[in-house]
N, C-alpha and C. Protein backbone atom coordinates (compact mmCIF):
# COMPACT_ATOMS: atom_id res chain seq x y z
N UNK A 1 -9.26 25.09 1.85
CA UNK A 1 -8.53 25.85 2.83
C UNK A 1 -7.33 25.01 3.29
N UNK A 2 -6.37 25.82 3.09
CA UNK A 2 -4.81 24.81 3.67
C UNK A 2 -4.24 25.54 5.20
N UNK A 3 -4.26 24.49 5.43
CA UNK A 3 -4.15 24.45 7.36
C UNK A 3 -2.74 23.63 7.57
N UNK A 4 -1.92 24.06 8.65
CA UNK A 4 -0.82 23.80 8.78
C UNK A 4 -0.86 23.24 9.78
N UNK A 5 -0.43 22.11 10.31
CA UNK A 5 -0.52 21.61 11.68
C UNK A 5 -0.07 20.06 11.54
N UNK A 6 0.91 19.68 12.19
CA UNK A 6 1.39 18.66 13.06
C UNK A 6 0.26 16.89 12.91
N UNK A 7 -0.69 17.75 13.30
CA UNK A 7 -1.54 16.40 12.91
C UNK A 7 -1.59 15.40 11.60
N UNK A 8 -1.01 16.00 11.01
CA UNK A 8 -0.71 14.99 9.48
C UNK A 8 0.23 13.88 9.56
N UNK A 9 1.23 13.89 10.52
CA UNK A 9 2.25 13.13 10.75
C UNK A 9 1.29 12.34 11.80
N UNK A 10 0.39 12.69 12.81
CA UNK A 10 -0.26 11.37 13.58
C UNK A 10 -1.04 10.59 12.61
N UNK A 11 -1.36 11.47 11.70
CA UNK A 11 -3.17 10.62 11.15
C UNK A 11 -2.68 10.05 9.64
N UNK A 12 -1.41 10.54 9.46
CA UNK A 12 -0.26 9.43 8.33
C UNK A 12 0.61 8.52 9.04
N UNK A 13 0.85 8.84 9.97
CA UNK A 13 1.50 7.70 10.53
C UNK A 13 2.76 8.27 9.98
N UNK A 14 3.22 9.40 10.12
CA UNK A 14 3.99 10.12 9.41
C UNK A 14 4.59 10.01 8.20
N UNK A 15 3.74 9.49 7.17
CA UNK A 15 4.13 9.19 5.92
C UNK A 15 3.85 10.41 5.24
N UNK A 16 3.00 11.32 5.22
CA UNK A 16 2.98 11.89 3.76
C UNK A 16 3.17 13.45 4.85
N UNK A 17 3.48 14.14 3.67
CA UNK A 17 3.42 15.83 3.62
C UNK A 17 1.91 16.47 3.92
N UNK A 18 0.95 15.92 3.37
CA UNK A 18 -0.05 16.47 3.27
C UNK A 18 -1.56 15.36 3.16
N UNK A 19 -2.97 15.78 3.41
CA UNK A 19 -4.20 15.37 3.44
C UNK A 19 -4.99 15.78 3.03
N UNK A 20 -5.97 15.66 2.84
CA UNK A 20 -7.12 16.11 2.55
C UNK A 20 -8.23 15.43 2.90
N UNK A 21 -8.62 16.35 4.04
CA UNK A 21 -9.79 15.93 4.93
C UNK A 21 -10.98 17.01 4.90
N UNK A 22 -11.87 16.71 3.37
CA UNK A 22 -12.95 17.94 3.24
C UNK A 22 -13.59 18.35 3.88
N UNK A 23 -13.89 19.67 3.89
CA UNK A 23 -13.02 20.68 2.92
C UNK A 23 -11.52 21.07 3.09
N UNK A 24 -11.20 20.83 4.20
CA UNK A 24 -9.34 21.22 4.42
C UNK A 24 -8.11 20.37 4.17
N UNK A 25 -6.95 21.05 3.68
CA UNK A 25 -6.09 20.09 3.00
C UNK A 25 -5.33 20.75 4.73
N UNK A 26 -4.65 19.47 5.37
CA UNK A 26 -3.73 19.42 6.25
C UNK A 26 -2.21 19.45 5.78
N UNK A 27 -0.94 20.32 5.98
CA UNK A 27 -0.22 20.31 5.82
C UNK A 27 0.94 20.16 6.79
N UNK A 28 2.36 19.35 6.48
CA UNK A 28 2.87 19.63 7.58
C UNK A 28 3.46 20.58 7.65
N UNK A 29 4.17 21.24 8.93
CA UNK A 29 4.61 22.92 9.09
C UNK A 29 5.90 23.04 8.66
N UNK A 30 6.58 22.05 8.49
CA UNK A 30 7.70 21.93 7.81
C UNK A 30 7.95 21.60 6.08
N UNK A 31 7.14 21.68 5.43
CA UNK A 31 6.74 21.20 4.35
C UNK A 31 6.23 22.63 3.70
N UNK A 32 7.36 23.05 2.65
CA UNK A 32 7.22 24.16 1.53
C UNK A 32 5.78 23.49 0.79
N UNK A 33 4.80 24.95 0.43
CA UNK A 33 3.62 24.61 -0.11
C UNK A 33 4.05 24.76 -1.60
N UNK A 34 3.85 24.09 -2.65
CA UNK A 34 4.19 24.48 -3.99
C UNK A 34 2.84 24.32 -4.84
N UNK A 35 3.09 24.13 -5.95
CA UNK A 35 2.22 24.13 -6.96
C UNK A 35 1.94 22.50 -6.93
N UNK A 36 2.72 21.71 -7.14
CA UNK A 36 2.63 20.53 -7.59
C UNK A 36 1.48 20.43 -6.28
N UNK A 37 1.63 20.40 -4.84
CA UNK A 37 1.09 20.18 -3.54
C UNK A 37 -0.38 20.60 -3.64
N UNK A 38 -0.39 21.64 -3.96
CA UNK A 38 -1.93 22.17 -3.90
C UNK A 38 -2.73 21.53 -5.61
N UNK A 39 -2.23 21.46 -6.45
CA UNK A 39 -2.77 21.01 -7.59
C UNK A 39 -3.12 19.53 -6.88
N UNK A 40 -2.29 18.64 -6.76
CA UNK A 40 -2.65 17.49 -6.19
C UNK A 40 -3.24 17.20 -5.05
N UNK A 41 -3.38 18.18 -4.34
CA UNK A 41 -4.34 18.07 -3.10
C UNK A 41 -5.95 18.59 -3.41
N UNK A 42 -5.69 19.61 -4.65
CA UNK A 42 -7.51 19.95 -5.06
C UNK A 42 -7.49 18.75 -5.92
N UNK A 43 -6.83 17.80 -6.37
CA UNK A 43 -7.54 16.92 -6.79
C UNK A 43 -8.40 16.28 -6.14
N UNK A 44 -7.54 15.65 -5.14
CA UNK A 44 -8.25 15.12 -4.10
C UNK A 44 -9.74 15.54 -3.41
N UNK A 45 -9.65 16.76 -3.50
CA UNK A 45 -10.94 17.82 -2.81
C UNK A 45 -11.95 17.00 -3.87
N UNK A 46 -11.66 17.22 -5.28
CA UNK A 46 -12.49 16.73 -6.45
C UNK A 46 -13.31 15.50 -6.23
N UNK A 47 -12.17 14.97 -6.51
CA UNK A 47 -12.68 13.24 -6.07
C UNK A 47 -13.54 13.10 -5.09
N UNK A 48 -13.20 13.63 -3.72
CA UNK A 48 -14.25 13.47 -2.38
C UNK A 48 -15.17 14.20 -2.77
N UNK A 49 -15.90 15.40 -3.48
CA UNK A 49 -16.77 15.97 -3.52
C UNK A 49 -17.65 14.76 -4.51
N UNK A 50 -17.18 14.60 -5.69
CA UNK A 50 -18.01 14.13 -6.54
C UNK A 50 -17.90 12.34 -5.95
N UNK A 51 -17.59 11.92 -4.74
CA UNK A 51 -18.19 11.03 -4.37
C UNK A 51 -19.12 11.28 -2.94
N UNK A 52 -19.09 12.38 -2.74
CA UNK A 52 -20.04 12.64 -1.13
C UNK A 52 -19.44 12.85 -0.61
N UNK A 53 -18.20 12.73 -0.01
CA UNK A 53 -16.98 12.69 0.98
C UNK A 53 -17.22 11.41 1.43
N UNK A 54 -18.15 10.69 2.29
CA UNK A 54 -17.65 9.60 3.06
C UNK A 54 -17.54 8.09 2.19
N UNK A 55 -18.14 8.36 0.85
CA UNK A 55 -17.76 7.09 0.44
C UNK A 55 -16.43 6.64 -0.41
N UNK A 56 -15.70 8.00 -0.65
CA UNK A 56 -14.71 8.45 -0.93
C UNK A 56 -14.14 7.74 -0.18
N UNK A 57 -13.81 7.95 1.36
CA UNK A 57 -12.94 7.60 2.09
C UNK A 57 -13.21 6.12 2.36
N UNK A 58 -14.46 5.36 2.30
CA UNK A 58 -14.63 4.20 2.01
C UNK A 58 -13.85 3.31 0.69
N UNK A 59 -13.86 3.94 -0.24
CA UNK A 59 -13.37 3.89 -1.36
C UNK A 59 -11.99 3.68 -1.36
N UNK A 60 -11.34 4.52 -0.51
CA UNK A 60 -9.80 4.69 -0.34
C UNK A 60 -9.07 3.82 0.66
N UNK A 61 -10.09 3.19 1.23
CA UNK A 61 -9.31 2.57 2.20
C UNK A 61 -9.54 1.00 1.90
N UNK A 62 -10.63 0.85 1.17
CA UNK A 62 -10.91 -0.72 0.97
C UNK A 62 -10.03 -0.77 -0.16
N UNK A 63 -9.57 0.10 -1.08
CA UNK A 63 -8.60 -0.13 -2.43
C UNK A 63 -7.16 -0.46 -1.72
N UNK A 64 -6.89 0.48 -0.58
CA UNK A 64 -5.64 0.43 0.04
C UNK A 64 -5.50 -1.10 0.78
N UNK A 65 -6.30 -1.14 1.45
CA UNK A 65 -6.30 -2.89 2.31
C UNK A 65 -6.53 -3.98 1.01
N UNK A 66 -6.45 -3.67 -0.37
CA UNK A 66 -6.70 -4.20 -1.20
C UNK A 66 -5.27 -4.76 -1.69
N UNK A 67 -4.34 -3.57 -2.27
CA UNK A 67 -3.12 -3.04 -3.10
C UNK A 67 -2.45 -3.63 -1.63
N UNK A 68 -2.69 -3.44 0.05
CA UNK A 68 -1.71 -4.11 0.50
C UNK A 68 -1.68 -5.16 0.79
N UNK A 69 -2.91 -5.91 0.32
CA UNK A 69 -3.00 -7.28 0.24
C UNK A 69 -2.19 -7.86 -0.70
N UNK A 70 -2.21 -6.98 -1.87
CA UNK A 70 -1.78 -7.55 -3.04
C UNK A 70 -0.30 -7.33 -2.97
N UNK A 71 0.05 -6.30 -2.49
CA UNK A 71 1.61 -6.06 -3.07
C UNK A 71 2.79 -6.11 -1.65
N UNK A 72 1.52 -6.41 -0.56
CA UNK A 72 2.68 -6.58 0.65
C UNK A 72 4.03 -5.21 1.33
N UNK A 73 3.61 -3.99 0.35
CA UNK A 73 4.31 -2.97 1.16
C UNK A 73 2.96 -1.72 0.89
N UNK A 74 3.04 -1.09 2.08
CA UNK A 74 2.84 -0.23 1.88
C UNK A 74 3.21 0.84 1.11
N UNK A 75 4.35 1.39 0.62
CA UNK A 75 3.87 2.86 -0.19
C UNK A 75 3.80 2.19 -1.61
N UNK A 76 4.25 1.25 -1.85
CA UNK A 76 3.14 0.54 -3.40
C UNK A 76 1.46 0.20 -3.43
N UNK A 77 1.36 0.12 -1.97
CA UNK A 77 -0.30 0.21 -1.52
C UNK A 77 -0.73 1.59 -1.79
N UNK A 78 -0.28 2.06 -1.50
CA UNK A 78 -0.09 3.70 -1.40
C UNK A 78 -0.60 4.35 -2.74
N UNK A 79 0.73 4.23 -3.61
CA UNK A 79 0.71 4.91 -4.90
C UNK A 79 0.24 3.99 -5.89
N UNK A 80 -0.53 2.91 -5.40
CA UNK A 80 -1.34 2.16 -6.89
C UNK A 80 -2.69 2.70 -5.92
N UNK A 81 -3.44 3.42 -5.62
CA UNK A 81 -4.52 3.65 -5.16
C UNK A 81 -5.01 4.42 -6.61
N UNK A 82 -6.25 3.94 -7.33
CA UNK A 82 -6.48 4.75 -8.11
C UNK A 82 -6.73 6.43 -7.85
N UNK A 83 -7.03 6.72 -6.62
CA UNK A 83 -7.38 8.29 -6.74
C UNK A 83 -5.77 8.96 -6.14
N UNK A 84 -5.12 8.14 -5.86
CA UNK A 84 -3.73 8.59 -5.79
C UNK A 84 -3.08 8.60 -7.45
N UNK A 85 -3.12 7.46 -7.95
CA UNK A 85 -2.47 7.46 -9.22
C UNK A 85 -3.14 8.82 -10.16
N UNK A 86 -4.16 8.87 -9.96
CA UNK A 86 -5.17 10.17 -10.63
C UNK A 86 -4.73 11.69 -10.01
N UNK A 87 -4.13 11.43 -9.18
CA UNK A 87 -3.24 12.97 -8.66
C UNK A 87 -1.80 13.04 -8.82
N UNK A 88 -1.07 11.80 -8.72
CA UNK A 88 0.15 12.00 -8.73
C UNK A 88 0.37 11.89 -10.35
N UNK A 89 -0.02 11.64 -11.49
CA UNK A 89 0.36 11.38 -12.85
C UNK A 89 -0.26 13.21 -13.21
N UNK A 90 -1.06 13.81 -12.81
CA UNK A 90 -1.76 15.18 -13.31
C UNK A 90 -1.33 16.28 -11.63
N UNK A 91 -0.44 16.30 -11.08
CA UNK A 91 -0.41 17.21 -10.41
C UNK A 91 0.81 18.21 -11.01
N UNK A 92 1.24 18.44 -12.15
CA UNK A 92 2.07 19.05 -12.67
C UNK A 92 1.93 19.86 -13.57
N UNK A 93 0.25 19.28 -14.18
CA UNK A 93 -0.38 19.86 -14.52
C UNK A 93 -1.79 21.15 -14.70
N UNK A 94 -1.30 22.44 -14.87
CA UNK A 94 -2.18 23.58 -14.33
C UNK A 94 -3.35 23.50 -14.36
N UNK A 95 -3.47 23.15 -15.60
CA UNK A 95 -5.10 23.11 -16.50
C UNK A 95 -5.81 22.03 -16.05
N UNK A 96 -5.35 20.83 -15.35
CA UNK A 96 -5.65 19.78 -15.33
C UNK A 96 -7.31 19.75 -14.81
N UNK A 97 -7.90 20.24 -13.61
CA UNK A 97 -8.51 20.74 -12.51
C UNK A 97 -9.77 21.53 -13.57
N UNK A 98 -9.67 22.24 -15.22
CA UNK A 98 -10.80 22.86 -15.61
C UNK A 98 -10.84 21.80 -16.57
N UNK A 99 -10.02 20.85 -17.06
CA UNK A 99 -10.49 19.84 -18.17
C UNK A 99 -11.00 18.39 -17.71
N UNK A 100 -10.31 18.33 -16.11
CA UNK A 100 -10.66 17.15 -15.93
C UNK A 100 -12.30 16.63 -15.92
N UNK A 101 -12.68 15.25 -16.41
CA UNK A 101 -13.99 14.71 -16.37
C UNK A 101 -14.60 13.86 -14.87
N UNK A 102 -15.63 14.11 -14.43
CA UNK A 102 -16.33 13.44 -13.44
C UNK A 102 -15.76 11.79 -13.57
N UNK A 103 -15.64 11.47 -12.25
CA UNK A 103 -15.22 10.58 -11.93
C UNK A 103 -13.74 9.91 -13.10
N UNK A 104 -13.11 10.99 -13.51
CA UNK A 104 -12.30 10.12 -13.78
C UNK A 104 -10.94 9.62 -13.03
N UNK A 105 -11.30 9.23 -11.99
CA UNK A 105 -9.84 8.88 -11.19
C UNK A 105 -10.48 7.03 -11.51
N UNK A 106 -11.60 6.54 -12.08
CA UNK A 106 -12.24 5.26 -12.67
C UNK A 106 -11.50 4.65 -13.49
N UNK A 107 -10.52 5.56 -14.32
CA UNK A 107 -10.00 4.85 -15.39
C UNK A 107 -8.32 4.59 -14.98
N UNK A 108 -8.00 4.88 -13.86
CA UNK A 108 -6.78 4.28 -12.58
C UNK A 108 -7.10 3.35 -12.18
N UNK A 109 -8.16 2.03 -12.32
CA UNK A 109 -8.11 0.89 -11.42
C UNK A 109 -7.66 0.16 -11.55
């Protein structure tokens, strides 16, 4: 379910367009919804389901305090996150979402 609301810019720190906080993808209200957006945001849905949701977000944040250990900026922390790199390289893609395999955002680390 895609929900429009303001809160994406507090709980990004106003970095990104969009979230995904399962089951709902947060969008901001200024931010055209496209294809690329929602393909890459049900990825995300993916990933958190087939890890439980909360270890997912465990997952995402110890990789991130990881990548900004390592690389000293944030949006390279950002976009080397494997379940980020696993949405942003296949969100262009339609089909992606009925071929993709369990857990493969694994082979992004």
């Amino acid at each position: 379910m895609f929900i429009r609301t303001r809160l994406v810019r507090l709980i990004t720190f106003g970095f990104a367009a969009a979230i995904t906080l399962f089951p709902f993808v947060l969008i901001r209200p200024e931010v055209s919804v496209n294809r690329r957006i929602v393909i890459h945001e049900r990825i995300h849905l993916k990933q958190q389901a087939e890890l439980l949701i909360i270890p997912f977000y465990i997952l995402y944040l110890l990789e991130y305090l990881y990548r900004l250990f390592r690389y000293r900026n944030h949006y390279t922390a950002y976009r080397q996150i494997s379940f980020e790199r696993e949405a942003y390289e296949n969100e262009a893609d339609t089909s992606y979402l009925s071929k993709r395999r369990w857990w493969n955002w694994r082979k992004y680390l």
